[in-house]
Protein backbone atom coordinates (compact mmCIF):
# COMPACT_ATOMS: atom_id res chain seq x y z
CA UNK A 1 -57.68 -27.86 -67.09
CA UNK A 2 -58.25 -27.00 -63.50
CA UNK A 3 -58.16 -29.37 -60.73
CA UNK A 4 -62.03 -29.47 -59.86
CA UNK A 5 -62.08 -30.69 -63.41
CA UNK A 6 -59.17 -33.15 -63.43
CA UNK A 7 -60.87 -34.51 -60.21
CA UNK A 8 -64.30 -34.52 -61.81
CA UNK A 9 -63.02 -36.42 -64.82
CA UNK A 10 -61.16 -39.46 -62.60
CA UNK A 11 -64.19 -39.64 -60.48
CA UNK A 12 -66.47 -40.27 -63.89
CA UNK A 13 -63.61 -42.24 -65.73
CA UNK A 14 -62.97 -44.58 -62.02
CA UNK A 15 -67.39 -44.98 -61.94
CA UNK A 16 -67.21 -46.35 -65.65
CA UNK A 17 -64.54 -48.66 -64.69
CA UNK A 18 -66.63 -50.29 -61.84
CA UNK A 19 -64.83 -48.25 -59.11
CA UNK A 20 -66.96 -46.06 -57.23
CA UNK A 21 -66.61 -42.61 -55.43
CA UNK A 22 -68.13 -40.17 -53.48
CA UNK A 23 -69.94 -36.78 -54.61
CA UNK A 24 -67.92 -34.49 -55.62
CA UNK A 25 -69.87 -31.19 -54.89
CA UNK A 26 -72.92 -30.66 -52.76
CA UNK A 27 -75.29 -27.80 -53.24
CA UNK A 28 -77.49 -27.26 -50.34
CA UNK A 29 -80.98 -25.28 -49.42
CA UNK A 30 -80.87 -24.04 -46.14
CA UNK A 31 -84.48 -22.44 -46.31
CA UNK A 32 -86.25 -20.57 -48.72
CA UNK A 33 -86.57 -17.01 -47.28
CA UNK A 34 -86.35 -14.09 -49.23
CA UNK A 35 -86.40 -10.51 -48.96
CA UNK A 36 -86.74 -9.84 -52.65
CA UNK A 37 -89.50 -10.55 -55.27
CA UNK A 38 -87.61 -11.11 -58.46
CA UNK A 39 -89.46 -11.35 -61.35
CA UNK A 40 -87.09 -14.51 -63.16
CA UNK A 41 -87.23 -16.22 -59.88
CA UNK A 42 -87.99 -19.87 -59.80
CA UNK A 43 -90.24 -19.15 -56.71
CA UNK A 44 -93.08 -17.76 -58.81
CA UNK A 45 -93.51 -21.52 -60.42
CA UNK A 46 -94.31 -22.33 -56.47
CA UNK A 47 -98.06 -22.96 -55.68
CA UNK A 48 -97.09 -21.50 -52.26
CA UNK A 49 -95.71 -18.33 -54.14
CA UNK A 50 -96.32 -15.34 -51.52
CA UNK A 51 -96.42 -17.61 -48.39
CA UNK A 52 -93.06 -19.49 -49.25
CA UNK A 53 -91.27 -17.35 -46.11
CA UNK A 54 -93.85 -19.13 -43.96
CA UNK A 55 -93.95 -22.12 -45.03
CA UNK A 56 -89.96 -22.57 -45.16
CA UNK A 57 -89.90 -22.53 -41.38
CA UNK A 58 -92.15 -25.25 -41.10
CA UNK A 59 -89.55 -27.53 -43.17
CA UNK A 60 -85.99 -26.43 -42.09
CA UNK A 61 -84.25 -28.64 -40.53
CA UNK A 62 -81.59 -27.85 -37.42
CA UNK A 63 -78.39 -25.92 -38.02
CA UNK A 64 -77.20 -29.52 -35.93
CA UNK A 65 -78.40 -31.64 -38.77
CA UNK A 66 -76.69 -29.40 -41.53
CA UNK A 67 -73.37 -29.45 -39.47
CA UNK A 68 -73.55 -33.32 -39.37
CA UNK A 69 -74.15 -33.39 -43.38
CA UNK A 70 -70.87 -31.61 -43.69
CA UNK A 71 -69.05 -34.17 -41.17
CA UNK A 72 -70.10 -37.01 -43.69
CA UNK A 73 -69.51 -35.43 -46.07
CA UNK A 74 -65.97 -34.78 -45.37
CA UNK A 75 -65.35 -38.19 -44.85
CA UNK A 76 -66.67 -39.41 -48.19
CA UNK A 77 -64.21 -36.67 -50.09
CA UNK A 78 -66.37 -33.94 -51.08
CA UNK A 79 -64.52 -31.13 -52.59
CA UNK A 80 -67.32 -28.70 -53.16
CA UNK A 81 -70.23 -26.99 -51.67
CA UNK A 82 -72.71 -24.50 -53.12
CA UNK A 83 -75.13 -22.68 -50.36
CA UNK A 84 -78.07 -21.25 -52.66
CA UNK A 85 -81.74 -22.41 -53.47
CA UNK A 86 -84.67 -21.00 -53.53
CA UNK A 87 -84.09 -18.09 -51.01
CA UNK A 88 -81.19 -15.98 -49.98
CA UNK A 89 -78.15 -17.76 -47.51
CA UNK A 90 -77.96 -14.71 -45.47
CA UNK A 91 -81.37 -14.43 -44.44
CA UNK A 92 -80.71 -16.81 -42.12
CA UNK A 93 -77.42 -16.28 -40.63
CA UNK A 94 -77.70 -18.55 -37.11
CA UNK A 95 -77.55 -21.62 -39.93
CA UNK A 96 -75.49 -20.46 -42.74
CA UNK A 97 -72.55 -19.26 -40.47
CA UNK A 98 -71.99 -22.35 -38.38
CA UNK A 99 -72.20 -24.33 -41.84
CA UNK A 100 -69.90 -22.08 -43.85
CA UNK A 101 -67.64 -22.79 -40.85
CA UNK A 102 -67.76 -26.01 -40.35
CA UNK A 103 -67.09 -26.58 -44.18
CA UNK A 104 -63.97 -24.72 -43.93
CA UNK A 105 -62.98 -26.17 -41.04
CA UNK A 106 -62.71 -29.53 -43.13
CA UNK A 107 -60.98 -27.40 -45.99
CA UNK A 108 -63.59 -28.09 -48.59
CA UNK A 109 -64.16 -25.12 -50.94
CA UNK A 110 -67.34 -23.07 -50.39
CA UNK A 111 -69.34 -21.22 -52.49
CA UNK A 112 -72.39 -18.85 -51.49
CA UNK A 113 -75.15 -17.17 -53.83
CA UNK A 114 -76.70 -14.41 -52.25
CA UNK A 115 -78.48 -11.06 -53.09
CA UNK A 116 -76.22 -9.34 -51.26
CA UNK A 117 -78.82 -7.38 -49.42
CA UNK A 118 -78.74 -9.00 -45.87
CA UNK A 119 -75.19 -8.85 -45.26
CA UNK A 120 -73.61 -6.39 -42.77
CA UNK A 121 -70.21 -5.32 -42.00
CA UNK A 122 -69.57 -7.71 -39.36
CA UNK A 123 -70.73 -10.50 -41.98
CA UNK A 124 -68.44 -9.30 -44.28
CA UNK A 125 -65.09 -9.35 -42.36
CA UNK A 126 -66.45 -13.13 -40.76
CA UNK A 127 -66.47 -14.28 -44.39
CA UNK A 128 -63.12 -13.36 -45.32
CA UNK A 129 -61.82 -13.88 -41.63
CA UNK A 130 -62.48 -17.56 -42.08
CA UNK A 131 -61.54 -18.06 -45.83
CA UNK A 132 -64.47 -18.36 -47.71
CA UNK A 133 -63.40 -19.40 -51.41
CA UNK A 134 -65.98 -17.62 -53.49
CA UNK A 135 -69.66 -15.36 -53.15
CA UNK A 136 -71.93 -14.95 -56.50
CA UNK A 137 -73.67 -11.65 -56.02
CA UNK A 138 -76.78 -11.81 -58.15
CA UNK A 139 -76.94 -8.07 -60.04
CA UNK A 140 -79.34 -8.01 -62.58
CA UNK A 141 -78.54 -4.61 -63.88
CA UNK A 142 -75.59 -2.03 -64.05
CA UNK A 143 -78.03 0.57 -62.84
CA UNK A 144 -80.58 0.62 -59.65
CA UNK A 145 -83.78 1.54 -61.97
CA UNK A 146 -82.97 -1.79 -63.86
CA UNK A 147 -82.14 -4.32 -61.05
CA UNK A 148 -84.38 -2.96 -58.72
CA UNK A 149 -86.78 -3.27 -60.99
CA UNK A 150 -86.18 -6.93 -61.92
CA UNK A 151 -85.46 -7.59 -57.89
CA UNK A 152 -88.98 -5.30 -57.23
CA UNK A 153 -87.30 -4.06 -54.02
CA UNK A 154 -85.97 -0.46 -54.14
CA UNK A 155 -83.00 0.28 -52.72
CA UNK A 156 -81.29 -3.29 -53.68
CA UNK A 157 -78.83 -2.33 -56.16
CA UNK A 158 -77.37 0.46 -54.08
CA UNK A 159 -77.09 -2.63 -50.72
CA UNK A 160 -75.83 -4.95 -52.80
CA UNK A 161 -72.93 -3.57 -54.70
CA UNK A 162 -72.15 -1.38 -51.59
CA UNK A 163 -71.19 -5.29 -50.13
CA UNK A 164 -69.40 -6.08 -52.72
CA UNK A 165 -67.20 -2.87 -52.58
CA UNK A 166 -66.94 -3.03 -49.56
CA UNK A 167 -65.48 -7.28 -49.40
CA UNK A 168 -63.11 -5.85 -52.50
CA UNK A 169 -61.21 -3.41 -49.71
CA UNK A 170 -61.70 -5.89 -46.83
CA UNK A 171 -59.78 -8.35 -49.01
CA UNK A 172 -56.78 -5.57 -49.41
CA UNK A 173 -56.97 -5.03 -45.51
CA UNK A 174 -56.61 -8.87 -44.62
CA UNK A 175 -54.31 -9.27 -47.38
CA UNK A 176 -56.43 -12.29 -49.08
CA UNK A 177 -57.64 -13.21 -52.60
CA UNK A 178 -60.23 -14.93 -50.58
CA UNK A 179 -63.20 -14.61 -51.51
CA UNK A 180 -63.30 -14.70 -55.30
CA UNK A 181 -65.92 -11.89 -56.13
CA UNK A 182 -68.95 -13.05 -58.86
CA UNK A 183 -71.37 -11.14 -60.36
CA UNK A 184 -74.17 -13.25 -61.57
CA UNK A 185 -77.06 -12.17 -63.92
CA UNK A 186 -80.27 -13.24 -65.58
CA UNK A 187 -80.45 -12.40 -68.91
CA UNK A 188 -83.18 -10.84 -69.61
CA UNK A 189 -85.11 -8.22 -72.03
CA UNK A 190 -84.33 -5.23 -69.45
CA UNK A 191 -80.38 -5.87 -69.80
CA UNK A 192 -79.21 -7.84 -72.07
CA UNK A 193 -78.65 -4.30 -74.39
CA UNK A 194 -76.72 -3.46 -70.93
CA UNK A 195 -74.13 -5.86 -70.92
CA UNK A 196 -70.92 -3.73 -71.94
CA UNK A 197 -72.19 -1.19 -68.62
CA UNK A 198 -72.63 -4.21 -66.52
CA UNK A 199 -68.70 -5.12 -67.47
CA UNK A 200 -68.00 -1.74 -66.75
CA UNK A 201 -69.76 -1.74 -63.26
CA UNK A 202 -68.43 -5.29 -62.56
CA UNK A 203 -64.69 -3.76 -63.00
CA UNK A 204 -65.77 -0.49 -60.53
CA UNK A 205 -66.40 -2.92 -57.82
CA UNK A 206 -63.59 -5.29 -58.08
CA UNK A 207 -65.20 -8.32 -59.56
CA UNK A 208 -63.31 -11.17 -60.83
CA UNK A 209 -65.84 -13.54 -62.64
CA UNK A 210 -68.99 -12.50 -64.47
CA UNK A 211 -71.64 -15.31 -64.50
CA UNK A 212 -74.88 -14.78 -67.01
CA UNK A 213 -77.84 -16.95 -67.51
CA UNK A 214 -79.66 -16.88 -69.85
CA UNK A 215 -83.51 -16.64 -68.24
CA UNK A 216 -85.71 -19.50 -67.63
CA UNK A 217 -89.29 -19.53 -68.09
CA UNK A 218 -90.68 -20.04 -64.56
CA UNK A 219 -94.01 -17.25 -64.77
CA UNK A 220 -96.07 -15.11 -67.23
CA UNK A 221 -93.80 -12.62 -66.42
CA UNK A 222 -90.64 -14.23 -67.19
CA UNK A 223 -92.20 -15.06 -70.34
CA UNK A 224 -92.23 -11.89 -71.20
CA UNK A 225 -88.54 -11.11 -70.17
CA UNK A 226 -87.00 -13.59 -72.01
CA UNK A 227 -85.11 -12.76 -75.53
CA UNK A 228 -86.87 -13.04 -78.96
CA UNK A 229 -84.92 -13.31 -82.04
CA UNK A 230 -84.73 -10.05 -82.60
CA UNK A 231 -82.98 -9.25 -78.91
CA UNK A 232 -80.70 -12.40 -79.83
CA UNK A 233 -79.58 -11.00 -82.88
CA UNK A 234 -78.72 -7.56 -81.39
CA UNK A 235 -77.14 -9.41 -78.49
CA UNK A 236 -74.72 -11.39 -80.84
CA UNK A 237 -73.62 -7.84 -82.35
CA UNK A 238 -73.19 -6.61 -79.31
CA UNK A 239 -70.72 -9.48 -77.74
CA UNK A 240 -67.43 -9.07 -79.32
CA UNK A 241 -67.03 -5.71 -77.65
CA UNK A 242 -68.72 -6.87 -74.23
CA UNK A 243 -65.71 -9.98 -74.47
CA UNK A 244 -63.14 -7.23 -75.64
CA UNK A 245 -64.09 -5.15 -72.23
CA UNK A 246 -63.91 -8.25 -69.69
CA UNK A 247 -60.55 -8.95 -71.64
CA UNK A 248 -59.46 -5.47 -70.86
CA UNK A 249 -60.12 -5.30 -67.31
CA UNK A 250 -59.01 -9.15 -67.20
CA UNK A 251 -62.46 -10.34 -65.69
CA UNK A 252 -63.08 -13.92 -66.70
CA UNK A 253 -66.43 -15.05 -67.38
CA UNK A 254 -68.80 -17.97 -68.62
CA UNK A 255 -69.55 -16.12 -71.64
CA UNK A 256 -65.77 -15.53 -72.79
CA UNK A 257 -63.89 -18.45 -72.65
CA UNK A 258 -64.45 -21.98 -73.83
CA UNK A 259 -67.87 -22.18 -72.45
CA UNK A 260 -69.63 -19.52 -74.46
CA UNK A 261 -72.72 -19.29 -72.18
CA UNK A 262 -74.47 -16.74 -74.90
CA UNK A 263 -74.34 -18.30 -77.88
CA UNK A 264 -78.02 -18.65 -79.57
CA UNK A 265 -78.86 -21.81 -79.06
CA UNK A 266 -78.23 -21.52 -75.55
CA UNK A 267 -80.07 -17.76 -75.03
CA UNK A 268 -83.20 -19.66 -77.49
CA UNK A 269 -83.19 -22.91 -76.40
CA UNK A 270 -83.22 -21.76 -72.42
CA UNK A 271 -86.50 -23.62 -70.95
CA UNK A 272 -86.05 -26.33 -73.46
CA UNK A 273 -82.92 -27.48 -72.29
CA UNK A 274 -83.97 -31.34 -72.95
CA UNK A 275 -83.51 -30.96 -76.33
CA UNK A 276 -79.76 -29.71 -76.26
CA UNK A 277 -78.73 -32.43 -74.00
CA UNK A 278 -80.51 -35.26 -76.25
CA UNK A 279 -79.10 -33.46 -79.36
CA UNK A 280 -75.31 -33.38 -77.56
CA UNK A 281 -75.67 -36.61 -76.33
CA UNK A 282 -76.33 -38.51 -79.68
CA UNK A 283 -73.34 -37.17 -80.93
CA UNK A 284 -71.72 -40.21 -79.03
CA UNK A 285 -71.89 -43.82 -79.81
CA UNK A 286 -74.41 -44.72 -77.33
CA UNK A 287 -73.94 -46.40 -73.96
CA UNK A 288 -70.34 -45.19 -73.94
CA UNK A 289 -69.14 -41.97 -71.25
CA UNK A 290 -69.39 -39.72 -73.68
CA UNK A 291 -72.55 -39.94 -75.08
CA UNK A 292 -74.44 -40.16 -71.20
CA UNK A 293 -76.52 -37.05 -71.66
CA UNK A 294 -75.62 -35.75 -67.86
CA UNK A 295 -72.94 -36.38 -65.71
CA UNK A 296 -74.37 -35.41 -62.15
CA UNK A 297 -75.42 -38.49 -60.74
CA UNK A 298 -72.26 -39.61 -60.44
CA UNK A 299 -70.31 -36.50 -58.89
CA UNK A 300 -72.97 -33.91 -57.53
CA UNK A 301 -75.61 -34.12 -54.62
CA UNK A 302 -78.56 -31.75 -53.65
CA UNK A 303 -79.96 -31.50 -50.73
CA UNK A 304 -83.29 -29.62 -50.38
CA UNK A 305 -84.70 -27.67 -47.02
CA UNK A 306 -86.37 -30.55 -45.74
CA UNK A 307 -83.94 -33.35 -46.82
CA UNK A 308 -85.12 -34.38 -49.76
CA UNK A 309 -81.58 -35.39 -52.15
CA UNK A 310 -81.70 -35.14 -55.98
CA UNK A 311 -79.21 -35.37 -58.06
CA UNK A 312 -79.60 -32.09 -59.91
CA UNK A 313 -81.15 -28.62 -58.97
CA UNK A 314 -84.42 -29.22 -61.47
CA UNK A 315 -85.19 -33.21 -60.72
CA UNK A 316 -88.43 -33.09 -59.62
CA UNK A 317 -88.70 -36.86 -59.08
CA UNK A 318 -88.26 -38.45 -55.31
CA UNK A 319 -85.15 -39.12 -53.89
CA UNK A 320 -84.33 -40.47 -50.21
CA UNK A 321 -84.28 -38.15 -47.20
CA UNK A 322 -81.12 -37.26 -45.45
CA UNK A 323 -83.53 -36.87 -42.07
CA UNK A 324 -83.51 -40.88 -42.55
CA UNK A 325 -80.28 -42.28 -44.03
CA UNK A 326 -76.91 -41.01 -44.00
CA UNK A 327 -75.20 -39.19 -46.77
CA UNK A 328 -73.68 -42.50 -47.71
CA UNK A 329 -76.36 -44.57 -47.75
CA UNK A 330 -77.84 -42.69 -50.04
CA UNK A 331 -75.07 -41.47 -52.32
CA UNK A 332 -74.96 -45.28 -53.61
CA UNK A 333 -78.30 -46.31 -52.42
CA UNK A 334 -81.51 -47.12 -55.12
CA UNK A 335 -82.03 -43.55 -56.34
CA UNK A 336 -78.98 -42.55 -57.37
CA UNK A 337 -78.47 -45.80 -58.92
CA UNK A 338 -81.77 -45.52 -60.72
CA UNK A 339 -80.63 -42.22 -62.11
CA UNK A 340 -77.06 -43.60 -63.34
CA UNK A 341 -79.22 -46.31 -65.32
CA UNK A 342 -81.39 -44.42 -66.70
CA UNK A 343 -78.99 -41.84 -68.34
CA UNK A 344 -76.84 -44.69 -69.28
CA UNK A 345 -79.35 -45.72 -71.22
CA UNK A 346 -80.03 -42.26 -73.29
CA UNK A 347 -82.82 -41.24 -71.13
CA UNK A 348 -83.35 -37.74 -70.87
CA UNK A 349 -85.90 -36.86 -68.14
CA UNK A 350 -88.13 -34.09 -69.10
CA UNK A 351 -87.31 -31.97 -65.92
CA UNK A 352 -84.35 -31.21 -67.52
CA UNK A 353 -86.00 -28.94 -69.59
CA UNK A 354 -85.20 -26.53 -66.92
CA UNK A 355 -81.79 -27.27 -66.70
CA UNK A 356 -79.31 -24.48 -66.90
CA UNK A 357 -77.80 -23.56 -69.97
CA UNK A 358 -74.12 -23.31 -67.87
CA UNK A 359 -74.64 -26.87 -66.82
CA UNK A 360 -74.46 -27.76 -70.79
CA UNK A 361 -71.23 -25.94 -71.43
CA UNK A 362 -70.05 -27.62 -68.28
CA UNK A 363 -70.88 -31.14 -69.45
CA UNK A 364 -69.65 -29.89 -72.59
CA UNK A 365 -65.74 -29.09 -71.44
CA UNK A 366 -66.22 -31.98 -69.27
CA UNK A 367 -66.64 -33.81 -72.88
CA UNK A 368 -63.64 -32.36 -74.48
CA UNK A 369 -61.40 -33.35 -71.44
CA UNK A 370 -62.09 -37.25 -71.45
CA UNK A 371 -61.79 -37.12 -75.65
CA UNK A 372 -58.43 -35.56 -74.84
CA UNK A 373 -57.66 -38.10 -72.26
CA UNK A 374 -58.83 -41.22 -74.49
């Protein structure tokens, strides 16, 4: 057990003894631009789909308000912070470098999702320079005709793992481990026959963690990407030797170790999330820790572009804005409180349909650590 998750576990295990504490990780939205069109994207769900760029800057808030969310956030003891959401970081460098800075400068741990397509050189050595912990690079494909075809914007592969190439020798010229290299992918119908290549490509660049999702319905056209048993059956085949190659090149992975992000239900079930949590949660004698079907309201925070907080990345319910409280206000204010009920009491909101399959293996480790604890 790691120490995110030993911290995780005496954050739940101090809550359920009437002792309360601050989020543990924050994931935050800086905007929603994009230069990329992927076809799995949640964007396409977005009414706005096409004029999203647009409409983002009318919604951002100040690179001044972001840097005093980190500040309170410090002082409440947040370990974590994930820059992602519904665009790419990057895009918007005069916000996401003064906040990636200002986190580190409180010695939190910072991770970034990107596409990897609007970072430069000069980008590059300022990220390790300042001792980012850890970038997910979102590669689709072991090949440009498949992830530029899933990204719709030629020339993305070749951009994109030229970065990450190019962070893997930076790190040997500042003498760093910093920052841990990810390769994330969507699973989808156009690679999941790909996946022993993609290993291969992920060990050519200097990788150290493959992440894969398994896709979620969010369009017609990710309908039509997503596995059918057939594709699920070939994929199980095909995963002892894709976990013998990561083994190999000792690349760990969400797929490999305890969590077993690909396993059928998961791949299947994808979309319809709701139902694995229910079904893992009634394992449990009911109203005890273990059988609370998510954990999140009590260690994890998101904040959206225009400071709307949820508790998870998929609640589509209203929480308070952080343009009108502070962070602590509303960490134990009525919402989050609501939420905390609520699962206490079995509920399993139906947003969390869309809830990603990693977040159930996660829940599920989380699991076996308090039974081992108990």
């Amino acid at each position: 057990m790691d120490d995110f998750d030993k911290e995780k576990t005496r954050r739940l295990l101090s809550w359920y003894q009437g002792k309360k504490q601050g989020p543990f990780k924050i994931d935050i939205e800086l905007h929603r631009r994009c230069n990329l069109d992927c076809l799995s994207c949640s964007r396409r769900a977005d009414e706005k789909f096409g004029k999203i760029n647009e409409f983002s800057k009318t919604i951002e808030m100040p690179v001044e308000k972001w840097m005093s969310i980190v500040d309170q956030a410090a002082a409440l003891g947040v370990w974590e912070w994930h820059i992602a959401g519904g665009g790419d970081p990057p895009y918007l460098k005069e916000v996401l470098f003064p906040v990636m800075k200002r986190i580190k400068e409180h010695n939190m741990y910072g991770i970034l999702t990107t596409n990897g397509t609007n970072l430069n050189e000069e980008d590059l050595k300022e990220i390790v320079k300042m001792g980012w912990d850890r970038i997910h690079f979102s590669i689709d494909g072991p090949d440009a005709e498949t992830h530029d075809y899933l990204r719709q914007v030629p020339g993305t592969f070749a951009k994109a793992t030229g970065n990450i190439a190019r962070l893997s020798e930076l790190k040997k010229e500042f003498k760093t481990d910093k920052p841990m290299l990810n390769m994330n992918t969507v699973l989808s119908k156009k690679n999941y026959d790909k996946l022993d290549k993609q290993v291969e490509l992920a060990h050519k660049l200097g990788v150290e963690y493959m992440f894969i999702e398994p896709l979620i319905i969010y369009s017609k056209l990710g309908e039509e990407l997503k596995l059918g048993e057939t594709e699920r059956k070939k994929l199980a085949k095909t995963m002892k030797k894709v976990i013998k190659l990561t083994k190999k090149y000792k690349i760990d992975s969400n797929f490999a170790n305890i969590d077993k992000n690909l396993n059928d239900e998961l791949v299947a079930k994808s979309s319809a999330m709701h139902e694995v949590v229910k079904k893992d949660s009634d394992e449990y004698e009911q109203g005890t820790l273990l059988a609370t079907p998510c954990f999140d309201p009590w260690f994890h925070m998101t904040i959206k572009v225009n400071g709307r907080t949820i508790s998870c990345d998929v609640a589509t319910d209203e929480g308070d804005n952080i343009q009108n409280k502070t962070l602590e206000e509303i960490w134990y204010g009525f919402y989050f409180e609501k939420q905390r009920k609520a699962l206490m009491s079995g509920n399993v909101p139906d947003f969390c349909a869309q809830c990603n399959p990693s977040h159930t293996t996660q829940r599920r480790r989380l699991r076996k650590v308090i039974e081992n604890l108990s």
